[in-house]
PDB file of N, CA and C in Angstrom:
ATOM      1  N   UNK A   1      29.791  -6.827  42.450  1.00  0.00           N
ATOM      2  CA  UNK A   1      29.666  -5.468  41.976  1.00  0.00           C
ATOM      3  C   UNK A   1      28.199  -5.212  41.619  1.00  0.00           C
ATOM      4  N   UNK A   2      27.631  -3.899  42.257  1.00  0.00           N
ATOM      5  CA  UNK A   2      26.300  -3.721  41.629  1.00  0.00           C
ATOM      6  C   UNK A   2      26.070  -2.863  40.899  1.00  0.00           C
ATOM      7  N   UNK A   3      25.009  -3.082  40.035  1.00  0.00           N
ATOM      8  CA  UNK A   3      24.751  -2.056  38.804  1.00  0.00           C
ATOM      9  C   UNK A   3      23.784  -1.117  39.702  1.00  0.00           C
ATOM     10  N   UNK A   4      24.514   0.516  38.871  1.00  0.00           N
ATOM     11  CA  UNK A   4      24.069   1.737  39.525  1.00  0.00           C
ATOM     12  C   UNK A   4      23.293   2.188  38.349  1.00  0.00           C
ATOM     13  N   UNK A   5      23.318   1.560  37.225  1.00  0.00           N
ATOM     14  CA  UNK A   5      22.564   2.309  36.129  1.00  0.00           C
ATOM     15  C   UNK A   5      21.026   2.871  36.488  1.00  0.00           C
ATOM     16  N   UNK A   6      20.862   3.762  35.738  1.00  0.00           N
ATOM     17  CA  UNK A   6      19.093   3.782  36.107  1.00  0.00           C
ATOM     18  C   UNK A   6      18.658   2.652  35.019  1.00  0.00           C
ATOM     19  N   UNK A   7      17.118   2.309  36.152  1.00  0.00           N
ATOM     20  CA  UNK A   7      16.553   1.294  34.772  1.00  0.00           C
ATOM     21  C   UNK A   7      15.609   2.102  34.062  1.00  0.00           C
ATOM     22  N   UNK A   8      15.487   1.683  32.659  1.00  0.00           N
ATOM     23  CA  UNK A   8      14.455   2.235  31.468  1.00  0.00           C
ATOM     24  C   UNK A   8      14.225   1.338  30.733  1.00  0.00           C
ATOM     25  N   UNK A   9      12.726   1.345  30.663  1.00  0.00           N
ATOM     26  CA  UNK A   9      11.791   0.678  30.155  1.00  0.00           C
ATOM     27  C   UNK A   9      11.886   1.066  28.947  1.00  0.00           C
ATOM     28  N   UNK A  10      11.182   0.326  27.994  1.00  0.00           N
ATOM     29  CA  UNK A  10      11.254   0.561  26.329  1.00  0.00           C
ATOM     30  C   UNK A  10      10.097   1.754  26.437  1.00  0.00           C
ATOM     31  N   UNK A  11       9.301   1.238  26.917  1.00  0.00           N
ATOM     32  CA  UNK A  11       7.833   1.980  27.390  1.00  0.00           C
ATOM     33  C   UNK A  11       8.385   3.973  27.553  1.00  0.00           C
ATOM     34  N   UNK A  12       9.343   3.720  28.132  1.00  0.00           N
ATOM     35  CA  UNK A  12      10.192   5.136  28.437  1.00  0.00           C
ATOM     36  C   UNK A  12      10.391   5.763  27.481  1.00  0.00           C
ATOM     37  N   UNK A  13      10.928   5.164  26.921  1.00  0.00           N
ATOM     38  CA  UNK A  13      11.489   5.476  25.707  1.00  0.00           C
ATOM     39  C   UNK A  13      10.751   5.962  24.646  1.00  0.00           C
ATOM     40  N   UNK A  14       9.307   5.102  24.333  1.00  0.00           N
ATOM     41  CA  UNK A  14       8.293   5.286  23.353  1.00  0.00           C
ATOM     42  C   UNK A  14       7.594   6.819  23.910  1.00  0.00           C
ATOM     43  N   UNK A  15       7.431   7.080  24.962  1.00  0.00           N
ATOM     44  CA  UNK A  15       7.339   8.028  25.470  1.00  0.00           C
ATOM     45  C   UNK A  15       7.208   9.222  25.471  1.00  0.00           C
ATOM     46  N   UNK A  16       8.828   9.125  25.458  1.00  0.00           N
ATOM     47  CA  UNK A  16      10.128  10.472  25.483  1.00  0.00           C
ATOM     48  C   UNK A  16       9.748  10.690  24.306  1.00  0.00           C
ATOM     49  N   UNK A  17       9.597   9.840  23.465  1.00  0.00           N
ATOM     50  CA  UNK A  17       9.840  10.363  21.600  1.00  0.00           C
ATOM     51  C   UNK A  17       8.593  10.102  20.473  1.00  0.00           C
ATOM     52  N   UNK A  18       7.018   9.876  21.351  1.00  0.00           N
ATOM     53  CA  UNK A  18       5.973   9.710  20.972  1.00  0.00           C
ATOM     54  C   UNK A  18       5.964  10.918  19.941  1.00  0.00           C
ATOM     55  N   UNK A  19       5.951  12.070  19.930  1.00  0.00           N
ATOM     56  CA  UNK A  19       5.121  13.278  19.505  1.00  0.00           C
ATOM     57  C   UNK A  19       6.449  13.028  18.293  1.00  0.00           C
ATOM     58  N   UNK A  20       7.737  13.038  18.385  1.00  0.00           N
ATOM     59  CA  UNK A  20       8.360  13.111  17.330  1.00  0.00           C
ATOM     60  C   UNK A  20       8.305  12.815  16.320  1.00  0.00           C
ATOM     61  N   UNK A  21       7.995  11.215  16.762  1.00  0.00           N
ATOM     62  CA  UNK A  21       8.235   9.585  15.856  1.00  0.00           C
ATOM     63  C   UNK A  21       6.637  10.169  15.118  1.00  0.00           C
ATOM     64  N   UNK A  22       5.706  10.563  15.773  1.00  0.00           N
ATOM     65  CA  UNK A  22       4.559  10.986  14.736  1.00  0.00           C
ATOM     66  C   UNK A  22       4.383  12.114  14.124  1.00  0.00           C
ATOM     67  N   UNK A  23       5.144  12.614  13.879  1.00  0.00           N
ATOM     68  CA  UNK A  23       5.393  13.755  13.330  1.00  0.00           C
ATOM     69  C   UNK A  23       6.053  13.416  12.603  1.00  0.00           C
ATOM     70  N   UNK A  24       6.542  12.343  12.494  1.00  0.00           N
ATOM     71  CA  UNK A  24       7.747  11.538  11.044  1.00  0.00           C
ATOM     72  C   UNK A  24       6.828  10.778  10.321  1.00  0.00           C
ATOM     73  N   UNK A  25       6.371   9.738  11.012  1.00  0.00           N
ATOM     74  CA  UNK A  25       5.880   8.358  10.402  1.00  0.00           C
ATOM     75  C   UNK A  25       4.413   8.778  10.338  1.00  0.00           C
ATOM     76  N   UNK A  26       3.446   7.853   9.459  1.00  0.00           N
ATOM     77  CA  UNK A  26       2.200   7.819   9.365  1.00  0.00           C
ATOM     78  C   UNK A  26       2.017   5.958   9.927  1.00  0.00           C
ATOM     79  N   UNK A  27       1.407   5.698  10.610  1.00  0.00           N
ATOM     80  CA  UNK A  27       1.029   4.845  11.070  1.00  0.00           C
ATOM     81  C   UNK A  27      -0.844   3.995  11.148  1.00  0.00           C
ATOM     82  N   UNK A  28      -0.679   2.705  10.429  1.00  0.00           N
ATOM     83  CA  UNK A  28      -2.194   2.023  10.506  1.00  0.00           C
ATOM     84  C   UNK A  28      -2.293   2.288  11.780  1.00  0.00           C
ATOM     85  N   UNK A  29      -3.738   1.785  12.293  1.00  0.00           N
ATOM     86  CA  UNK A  29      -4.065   1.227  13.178  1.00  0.00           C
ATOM     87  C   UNK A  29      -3.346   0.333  14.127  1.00  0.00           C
ATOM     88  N   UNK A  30      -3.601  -0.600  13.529  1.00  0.00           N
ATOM     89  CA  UNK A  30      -3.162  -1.506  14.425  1.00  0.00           C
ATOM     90  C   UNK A  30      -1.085  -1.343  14.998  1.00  0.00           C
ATOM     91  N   UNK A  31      -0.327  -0.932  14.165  1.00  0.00           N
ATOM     92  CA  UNK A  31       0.799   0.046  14.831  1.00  0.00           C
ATOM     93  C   UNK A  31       0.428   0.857  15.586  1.00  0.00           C
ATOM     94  N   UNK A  32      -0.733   1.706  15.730  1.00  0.00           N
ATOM     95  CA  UNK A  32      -0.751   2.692  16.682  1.00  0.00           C
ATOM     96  C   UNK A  32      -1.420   2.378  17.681  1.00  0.00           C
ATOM     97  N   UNK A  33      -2.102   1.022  17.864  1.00  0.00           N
ATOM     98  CA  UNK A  33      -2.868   0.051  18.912  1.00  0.00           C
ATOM     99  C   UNK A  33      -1.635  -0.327  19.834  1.00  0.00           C
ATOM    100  N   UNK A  34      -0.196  -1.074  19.009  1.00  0.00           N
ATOM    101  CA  UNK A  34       0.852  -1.794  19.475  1.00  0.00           C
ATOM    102  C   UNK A  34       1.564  -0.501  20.265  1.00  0.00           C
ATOM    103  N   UNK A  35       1.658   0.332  19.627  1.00  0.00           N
ATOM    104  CA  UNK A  35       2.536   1.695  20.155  1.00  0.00           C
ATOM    105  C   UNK A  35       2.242   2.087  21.873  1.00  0.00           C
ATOM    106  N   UNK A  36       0.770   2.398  21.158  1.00  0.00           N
ATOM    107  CA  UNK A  36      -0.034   2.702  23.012  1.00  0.00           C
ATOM    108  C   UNK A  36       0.089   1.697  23.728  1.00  0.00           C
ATOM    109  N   UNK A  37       0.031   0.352  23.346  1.00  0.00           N
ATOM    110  CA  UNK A  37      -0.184  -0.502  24.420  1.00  0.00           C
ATOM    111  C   UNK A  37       1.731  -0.347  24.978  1.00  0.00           C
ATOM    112  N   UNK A  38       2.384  -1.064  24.302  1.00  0.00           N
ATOM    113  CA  UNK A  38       3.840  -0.639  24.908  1.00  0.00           C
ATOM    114  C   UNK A  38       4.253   0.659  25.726  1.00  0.00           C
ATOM    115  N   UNK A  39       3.306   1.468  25.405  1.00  0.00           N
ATOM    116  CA  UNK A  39       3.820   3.043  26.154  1.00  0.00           C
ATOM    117  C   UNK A  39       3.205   2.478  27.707  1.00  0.00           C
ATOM    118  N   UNK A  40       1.793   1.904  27.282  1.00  0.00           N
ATOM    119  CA  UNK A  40       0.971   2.047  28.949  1.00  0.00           C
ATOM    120  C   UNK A  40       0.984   0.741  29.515  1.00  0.00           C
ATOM    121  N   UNK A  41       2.038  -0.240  28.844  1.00  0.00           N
ATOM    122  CA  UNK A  41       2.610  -1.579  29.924  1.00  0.00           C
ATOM    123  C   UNK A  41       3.671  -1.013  31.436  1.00  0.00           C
ATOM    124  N   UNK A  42       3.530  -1.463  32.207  1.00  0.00           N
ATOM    125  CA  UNK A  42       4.153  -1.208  33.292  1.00  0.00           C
ATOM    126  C   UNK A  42       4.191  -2.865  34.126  1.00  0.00           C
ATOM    127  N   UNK A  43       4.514  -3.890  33.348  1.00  0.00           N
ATOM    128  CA  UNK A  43       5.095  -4.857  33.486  1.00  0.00           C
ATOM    129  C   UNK A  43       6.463  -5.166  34.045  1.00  0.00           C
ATOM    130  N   UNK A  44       6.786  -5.868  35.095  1.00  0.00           N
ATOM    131  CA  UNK A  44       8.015  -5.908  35.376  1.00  0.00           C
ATOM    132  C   UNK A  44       8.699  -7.641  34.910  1.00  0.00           C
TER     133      UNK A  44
END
């Protein structure tokens, strides 16, 4: 049986909900170093 799911990246995800999640949270540096880098990995 094969999986039909779509795939999504976490990266996707951070994404979709960047502008939100900062509009909630206040974030150091170095969280907002980790954030970007996870958004702009395209690692498989």
């Amino acid at each position: 049986m094969e999986n039909k799911r779509q795939k999504v990246e976490i990266g996707d995800i951070f994404r979709r909900f960047e502008s939100e999640y900062n509009e909630q949270h206040d974030m150091i540096h170095e969280q907002h170093k980790a954030f970007s880098a996870i958004m702009n990995c395209r690692s498989q």
